[in-house]
N, C-alpha and C. Protein backbone atom coordinates (compact mmCIF):
# COMPACT_ATOMS: atom_id res chain seq x y z
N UNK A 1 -16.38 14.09 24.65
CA UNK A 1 -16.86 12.90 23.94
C UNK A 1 -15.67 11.96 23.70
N UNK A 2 -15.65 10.58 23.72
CA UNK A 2 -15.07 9.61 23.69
C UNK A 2 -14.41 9.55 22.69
N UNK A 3 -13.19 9.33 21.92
CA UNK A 3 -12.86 8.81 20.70
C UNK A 3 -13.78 7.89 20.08
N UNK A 4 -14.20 8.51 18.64
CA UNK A 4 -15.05 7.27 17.57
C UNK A 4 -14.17 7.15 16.32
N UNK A 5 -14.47 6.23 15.66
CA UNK A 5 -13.89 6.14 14.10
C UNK A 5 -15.58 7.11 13.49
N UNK A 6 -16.47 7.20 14.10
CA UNK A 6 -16.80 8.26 13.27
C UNK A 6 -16.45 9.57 13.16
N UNK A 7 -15.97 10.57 14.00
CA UNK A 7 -15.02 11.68 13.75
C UNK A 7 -13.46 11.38 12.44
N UNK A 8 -13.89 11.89 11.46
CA UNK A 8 -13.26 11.50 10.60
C UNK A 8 -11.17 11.95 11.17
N UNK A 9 -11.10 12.90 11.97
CA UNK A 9 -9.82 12.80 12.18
C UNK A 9 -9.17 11.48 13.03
N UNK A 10 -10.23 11.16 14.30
CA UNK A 10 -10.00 10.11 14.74
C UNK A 10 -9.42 9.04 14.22
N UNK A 11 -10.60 8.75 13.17
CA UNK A 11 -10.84 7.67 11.97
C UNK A 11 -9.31 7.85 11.53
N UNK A 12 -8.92 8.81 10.57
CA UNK A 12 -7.59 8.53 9.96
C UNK A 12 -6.31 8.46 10.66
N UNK A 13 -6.32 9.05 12.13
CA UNK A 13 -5.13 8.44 12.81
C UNK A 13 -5.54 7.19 13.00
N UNK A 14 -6.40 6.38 13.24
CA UNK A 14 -6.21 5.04 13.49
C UNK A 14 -6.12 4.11 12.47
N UNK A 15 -6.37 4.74 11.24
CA UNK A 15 -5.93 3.81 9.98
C UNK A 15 -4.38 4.10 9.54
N UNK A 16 -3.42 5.18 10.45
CA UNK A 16 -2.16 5.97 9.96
C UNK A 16 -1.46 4.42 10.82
N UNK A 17 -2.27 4.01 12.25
CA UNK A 17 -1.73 3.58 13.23
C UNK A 17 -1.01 1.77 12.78
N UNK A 18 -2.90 1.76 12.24
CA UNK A 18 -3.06 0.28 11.43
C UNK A 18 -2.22 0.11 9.97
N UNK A 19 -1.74 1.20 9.44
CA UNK A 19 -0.81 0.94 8.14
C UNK A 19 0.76 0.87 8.77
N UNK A 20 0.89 1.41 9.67
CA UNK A 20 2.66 1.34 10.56
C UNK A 20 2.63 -0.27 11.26
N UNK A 21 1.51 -0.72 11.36
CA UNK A 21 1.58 -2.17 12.12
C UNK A 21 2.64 -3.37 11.16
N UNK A 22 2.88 -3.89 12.12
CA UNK A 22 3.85 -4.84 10.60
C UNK A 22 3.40 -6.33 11.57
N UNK A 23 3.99 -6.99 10.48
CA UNK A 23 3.24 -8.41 10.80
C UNK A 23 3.68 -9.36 11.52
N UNK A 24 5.53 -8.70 11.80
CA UNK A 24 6.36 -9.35 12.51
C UNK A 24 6.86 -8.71 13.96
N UNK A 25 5.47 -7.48 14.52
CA UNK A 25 5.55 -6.69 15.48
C UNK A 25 5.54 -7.77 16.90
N UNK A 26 6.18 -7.64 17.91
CA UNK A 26 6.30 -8.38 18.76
C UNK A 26 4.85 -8.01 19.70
N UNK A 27 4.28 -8.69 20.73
CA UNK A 27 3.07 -8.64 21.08
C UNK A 27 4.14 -8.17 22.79
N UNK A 28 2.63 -6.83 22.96
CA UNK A 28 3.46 -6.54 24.38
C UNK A 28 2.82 -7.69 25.79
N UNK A 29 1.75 -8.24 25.14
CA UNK A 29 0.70 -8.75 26.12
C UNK A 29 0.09 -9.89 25.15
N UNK A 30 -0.99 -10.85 25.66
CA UNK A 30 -1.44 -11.62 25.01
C UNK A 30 -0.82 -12.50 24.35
N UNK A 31 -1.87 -13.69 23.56
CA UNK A 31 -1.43 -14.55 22.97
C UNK A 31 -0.88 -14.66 21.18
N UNK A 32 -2.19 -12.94 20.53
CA UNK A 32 -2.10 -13.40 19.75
C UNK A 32 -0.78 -12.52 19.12
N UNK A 33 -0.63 -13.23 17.98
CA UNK A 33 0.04 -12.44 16.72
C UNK A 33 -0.50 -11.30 16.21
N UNK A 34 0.30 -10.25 15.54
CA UNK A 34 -0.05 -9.24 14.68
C UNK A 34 -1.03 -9.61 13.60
N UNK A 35 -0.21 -10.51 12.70
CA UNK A 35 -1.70 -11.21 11.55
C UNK A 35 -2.83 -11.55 12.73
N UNK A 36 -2.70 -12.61 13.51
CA UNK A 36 -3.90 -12.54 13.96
C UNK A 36 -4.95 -11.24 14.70
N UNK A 37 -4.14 -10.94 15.16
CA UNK A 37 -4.64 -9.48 15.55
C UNK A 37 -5.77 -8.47 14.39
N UNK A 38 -4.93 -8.57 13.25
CA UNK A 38 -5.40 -8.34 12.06
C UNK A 38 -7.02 -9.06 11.65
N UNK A 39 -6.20 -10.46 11.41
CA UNK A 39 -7.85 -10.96 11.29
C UNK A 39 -8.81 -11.29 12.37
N UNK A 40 -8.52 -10.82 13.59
CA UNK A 40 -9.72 -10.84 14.63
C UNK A 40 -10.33 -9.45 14.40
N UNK A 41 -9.69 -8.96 14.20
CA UNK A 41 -10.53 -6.81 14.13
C UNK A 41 -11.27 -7.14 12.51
N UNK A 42 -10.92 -7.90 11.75
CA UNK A 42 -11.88 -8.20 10.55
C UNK A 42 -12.76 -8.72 11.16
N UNK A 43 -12.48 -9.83 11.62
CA UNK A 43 -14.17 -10.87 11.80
C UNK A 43 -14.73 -9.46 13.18
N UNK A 44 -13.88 -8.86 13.83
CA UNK A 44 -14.92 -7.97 14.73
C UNK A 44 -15.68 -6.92 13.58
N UNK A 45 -15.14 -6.18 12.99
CA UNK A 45 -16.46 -5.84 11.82
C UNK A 45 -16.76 -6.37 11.20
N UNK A 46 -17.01 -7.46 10.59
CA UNK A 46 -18.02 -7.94 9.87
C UNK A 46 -19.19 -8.52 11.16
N UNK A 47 -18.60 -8.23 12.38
CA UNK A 47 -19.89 -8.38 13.38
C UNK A 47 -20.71 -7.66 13.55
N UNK A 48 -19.90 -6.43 13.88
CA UNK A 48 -20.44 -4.96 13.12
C UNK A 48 -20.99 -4.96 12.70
N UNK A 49 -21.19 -5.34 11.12
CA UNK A 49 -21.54 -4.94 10.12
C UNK A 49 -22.85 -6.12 10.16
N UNK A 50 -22.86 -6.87 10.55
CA UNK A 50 -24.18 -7.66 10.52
C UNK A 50 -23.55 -8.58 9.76
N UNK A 51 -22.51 -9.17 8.97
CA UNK A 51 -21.63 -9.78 7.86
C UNK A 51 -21.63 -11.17 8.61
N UNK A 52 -21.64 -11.39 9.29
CA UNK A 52 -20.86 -12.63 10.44
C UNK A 52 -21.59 -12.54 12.08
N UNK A 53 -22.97 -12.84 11.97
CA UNK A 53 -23.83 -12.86 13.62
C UNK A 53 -22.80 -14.00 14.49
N UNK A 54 -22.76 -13.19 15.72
CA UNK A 54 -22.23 -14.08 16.96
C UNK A 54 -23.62 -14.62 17.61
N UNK A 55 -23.48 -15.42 17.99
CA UNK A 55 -23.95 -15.83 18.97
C UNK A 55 -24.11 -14.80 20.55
N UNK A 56 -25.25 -14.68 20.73
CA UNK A 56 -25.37 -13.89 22.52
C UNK A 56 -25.04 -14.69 23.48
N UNK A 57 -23.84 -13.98 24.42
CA UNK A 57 -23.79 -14.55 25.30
C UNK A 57 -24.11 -13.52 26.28
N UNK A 58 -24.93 -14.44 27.41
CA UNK A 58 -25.20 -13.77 29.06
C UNK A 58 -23.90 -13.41 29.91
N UNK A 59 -24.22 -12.11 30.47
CA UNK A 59 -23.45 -11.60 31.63
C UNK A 59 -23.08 -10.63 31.82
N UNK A 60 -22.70 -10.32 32.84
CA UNK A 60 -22.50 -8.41 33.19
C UNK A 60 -22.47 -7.58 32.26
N UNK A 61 -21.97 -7.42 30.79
CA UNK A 61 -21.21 -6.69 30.13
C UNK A 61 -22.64 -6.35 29.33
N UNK A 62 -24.09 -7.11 29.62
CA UNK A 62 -24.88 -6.36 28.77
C UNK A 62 -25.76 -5.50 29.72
N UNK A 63 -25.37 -5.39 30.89
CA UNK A 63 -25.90 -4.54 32.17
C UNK A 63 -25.47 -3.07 31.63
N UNK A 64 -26.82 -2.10 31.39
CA UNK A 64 -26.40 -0.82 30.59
C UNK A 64 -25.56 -0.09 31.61
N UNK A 65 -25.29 -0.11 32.54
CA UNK A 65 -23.87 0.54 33.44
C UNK A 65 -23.03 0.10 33.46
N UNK A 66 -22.46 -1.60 33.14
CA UNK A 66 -21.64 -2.08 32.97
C UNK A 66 -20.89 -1.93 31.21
N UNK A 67 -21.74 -1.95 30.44
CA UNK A 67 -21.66 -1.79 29.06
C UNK A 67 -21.26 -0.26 29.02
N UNK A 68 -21.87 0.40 29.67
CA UNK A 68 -21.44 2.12 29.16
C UNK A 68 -19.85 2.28 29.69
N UNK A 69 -19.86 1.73 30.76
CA UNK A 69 -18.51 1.73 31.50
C UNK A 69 -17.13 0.91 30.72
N UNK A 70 -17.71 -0.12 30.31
CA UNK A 70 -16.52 -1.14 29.46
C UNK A 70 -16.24 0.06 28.03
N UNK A 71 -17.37 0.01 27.44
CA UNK A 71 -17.21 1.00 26.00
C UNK A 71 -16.77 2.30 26.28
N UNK A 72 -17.29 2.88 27.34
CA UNK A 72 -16.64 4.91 27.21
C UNK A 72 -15.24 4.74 28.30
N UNK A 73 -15.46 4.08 29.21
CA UNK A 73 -14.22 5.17 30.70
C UNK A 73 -13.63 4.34 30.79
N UNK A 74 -13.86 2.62 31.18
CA UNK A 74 -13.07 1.99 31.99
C UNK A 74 -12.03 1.25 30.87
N UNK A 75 -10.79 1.48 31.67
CA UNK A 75 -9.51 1.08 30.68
C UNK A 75 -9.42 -0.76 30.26
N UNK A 76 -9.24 -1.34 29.51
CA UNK A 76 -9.55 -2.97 29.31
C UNK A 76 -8.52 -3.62 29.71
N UNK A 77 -8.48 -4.62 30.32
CA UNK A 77 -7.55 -5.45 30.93
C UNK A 77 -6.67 -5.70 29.65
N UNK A 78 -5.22 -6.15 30.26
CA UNK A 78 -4.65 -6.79 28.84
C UNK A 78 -4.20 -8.40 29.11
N UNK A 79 -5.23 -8.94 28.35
CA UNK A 79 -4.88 -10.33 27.72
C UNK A 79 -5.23 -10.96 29.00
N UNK A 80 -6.70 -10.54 29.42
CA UNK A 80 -7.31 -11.53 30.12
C UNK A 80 -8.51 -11.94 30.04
N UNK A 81 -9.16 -10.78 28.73
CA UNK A 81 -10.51 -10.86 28.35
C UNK A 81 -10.69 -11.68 27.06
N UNK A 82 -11.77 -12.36 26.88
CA UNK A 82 -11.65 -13.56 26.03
C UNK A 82 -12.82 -12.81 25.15
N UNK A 83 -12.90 -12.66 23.67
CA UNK A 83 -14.08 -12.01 23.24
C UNK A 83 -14.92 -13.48 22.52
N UNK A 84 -15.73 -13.39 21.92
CA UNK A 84 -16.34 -14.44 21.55
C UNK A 84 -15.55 -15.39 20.30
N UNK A 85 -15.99 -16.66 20.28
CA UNK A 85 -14.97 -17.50 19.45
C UNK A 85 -15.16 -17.31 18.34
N UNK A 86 -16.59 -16.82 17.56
CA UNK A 86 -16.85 -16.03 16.54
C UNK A 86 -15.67 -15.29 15.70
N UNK A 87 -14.92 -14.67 16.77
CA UNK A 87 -14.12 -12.84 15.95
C UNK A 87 -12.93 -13.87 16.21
N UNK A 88 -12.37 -15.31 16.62
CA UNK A 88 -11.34 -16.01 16.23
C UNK A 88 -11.18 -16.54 15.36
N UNK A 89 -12.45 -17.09 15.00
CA UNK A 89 -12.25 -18.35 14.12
C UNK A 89 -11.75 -17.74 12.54
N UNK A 90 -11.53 -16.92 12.02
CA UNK A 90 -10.78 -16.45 11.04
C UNK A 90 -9.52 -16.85 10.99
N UNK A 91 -8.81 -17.21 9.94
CA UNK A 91 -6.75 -17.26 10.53
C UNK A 91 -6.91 -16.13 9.41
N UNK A 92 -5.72 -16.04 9.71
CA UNK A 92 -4.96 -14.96 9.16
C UNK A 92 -4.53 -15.34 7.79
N UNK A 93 -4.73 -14.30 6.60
CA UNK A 93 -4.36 -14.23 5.24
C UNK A 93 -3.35 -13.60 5.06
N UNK A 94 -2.96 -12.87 3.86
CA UNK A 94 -2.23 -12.18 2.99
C UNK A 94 -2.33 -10.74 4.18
N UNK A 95 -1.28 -10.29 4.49
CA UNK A 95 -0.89 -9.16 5.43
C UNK A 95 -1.88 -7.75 4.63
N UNK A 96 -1.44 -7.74 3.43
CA UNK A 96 -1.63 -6.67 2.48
C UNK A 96 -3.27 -6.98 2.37
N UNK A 97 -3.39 -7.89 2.33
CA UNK A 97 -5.42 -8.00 1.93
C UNK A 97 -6.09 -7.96 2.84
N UNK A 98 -5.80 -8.27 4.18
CA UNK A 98 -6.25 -8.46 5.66
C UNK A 98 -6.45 -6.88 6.19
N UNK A 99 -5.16 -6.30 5.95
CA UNK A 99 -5.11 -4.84 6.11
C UNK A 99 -6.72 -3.99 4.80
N UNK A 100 -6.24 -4.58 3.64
CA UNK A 100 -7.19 -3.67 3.11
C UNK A 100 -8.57 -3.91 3.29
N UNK A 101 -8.87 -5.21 3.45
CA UNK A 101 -10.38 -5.83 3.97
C UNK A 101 -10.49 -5.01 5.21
N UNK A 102 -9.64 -4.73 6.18
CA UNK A 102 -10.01 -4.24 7.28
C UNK A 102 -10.35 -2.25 7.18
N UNK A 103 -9.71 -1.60 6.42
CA UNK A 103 -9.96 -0.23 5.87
C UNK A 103 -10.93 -0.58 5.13
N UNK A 104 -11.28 -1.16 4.36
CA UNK A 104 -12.93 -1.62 3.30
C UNK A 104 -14.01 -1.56 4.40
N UNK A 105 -13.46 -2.17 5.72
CA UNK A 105 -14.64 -2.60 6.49
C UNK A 105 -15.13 -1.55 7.83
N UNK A 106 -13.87 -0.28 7.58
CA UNK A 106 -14.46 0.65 8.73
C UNK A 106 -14.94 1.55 7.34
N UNK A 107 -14.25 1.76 6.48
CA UNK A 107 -15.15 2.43 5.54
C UNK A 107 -16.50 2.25 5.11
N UNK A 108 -16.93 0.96 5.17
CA UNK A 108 -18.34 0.38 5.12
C UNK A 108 -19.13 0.83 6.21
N UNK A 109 -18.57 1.28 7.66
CA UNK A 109 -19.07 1.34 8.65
C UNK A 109 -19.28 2.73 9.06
N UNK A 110 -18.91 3.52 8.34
CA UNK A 110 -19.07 5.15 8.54
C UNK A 110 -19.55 5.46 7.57
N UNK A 111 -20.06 4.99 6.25
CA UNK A 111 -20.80 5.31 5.51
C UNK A 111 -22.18 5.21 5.77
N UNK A 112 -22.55 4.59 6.82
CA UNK A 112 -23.67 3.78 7.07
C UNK A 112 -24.18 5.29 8.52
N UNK A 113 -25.29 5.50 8.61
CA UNK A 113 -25.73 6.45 9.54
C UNK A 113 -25.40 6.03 11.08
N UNK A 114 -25.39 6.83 11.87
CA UNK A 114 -25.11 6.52 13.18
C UNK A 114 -26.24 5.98 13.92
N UNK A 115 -27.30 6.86 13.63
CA UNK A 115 -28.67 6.49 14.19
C UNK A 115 -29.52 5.10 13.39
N UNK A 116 -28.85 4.58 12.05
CA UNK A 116 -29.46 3.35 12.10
C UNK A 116 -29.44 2.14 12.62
N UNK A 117 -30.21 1.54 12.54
CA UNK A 117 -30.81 0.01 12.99
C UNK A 117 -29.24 -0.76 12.94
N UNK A 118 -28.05 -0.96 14.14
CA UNK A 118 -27.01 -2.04 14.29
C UNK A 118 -27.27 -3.29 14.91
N UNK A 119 -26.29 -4.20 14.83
CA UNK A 119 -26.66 -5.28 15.07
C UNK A 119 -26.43 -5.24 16.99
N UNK A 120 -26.79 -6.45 17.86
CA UNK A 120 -26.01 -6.13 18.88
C UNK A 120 -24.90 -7.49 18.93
N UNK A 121 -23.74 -6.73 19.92
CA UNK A 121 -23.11 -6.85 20.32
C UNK A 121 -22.65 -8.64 21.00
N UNK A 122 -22.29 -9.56 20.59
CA UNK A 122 -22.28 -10.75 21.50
C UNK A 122 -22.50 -10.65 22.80
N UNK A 123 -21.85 -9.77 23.23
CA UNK A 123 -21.04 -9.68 24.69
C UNK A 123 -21.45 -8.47 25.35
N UNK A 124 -21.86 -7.04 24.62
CA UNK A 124 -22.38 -5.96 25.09
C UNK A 124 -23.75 -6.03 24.61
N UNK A 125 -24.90 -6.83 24.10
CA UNK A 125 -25.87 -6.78 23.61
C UNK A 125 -26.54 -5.66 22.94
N UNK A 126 -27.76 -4.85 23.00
CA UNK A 126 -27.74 -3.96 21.68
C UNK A 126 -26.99 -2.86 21.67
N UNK A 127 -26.56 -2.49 20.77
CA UNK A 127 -25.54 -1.10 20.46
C UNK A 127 -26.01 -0.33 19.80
N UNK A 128 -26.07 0.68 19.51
CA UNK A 128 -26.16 1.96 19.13
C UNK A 128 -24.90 2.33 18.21
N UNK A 129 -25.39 3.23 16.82
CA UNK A 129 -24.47 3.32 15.97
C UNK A 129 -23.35 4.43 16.99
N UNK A 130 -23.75 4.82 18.23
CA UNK A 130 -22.35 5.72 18.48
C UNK A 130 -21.65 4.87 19.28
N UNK A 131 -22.32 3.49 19.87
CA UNK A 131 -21.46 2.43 20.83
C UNK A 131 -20.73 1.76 20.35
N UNK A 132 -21.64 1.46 18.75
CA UNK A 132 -20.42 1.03 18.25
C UNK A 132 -19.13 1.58 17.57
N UNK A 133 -19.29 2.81 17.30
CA UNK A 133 -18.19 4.09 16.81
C UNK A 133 -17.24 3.85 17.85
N UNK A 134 -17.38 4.40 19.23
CA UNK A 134 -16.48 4.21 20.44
C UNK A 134 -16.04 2.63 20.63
N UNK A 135 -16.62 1.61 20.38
CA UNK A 135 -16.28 0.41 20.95
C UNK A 135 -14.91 0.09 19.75
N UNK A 136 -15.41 0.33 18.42
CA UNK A 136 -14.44 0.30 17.41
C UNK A 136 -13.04 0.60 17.83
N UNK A 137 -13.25 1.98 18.01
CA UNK A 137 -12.01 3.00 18.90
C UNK A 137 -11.26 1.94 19.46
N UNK A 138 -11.95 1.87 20.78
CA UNK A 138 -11.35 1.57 21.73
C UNK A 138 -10.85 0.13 21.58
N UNK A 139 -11.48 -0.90 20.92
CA UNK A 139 -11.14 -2.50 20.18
C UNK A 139 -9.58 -1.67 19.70
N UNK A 140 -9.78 -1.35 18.34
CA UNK A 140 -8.38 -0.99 17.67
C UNK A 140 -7.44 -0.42 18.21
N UNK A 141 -7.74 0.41 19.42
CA UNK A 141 -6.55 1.31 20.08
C UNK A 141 -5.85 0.23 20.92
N UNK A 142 -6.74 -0.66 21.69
CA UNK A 142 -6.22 -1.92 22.07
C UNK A 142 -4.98 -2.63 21.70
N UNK A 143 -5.65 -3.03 20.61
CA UNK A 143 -5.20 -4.26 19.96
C UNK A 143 -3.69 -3.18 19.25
N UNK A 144 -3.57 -1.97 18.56
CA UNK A 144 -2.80 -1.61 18.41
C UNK A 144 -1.79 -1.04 19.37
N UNK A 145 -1.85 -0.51 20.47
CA UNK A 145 -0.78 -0.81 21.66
C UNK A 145 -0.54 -2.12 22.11
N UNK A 146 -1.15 -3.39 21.82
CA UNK A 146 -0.64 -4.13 22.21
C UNK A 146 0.66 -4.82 20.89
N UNK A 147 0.70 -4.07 19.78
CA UNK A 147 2.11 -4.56 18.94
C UNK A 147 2.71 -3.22 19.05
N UNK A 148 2.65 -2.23 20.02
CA UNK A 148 3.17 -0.87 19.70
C UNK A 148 3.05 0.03 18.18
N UNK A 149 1.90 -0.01 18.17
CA UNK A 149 1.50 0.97 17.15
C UNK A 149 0.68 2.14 17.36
């Protein structure tokens, strides 16, 4: 089985990963910053979370072989994939509040059942509480090798 933030060991190495991040971490790839980095994985759960609806957009990625493949096996390009303007439009706050809004907001998200009713996806269209467990994963593992964390 795939890495999820619902396996609670998973879950706490990747919040061990997200508290070592610092704000002045150099980016190995991409455009953005660490803060920003920060507040794009916020506005991505509160997408999650139903907090903040994107807009659907059309194209491959909601093709259920293409979607199973992006979320479980296939490794993600770095810093060529554009996610929706939605999980940008946030700037970046207070390092310390950004961080804790963001632990508030996977904690909100594992409290919540796997098998209930989630929102879908902009870009992967409907998800499933375990697509979105793995997509979480794999978003944060991302975004955290890309400041070396």
């Amino acid at each position: 089985m795939p890495p999820t933030v619902h396996d609670p060991a998973t879950r706490s190495a990747l919040i061990a990963r997200l508290r070592r991040l610092r704000p002045d971490a150099p980016a190995r790839w991409g455009r953005m910053t660490a803060p920003q980095a920060l507040a794009h994985l916020c506005a991505q759960m509160r997408h999650t979370m139903g907090d903040e609806p994107c807009a659907p957009r059309a194209g491959p990625l909601r093709w259920p072989m293409v979607k199973w493949a992006a979320i479980y096996w296939l490794p993600w390009p770095r810093g060529r994939v554009r996610g929706p303007a939605e999980a940008f439009a946030t700037p970046p706050g207070d390092w310390a509040g950004d961080l804790g809004e963001l632990e508030r907001l996977v904690q909100r998200f594992v409290e919540r059942e796997p098998e209930a009713d989630w929102p879908p996806h902009a870009l992967f269209g409907p998800m499933s509480g375990r697509d979105w467990g793995a997509f979480i994963h794999k978003h944060f593992d991302h975004h955290l090798r890309q400041f070396g964390a």
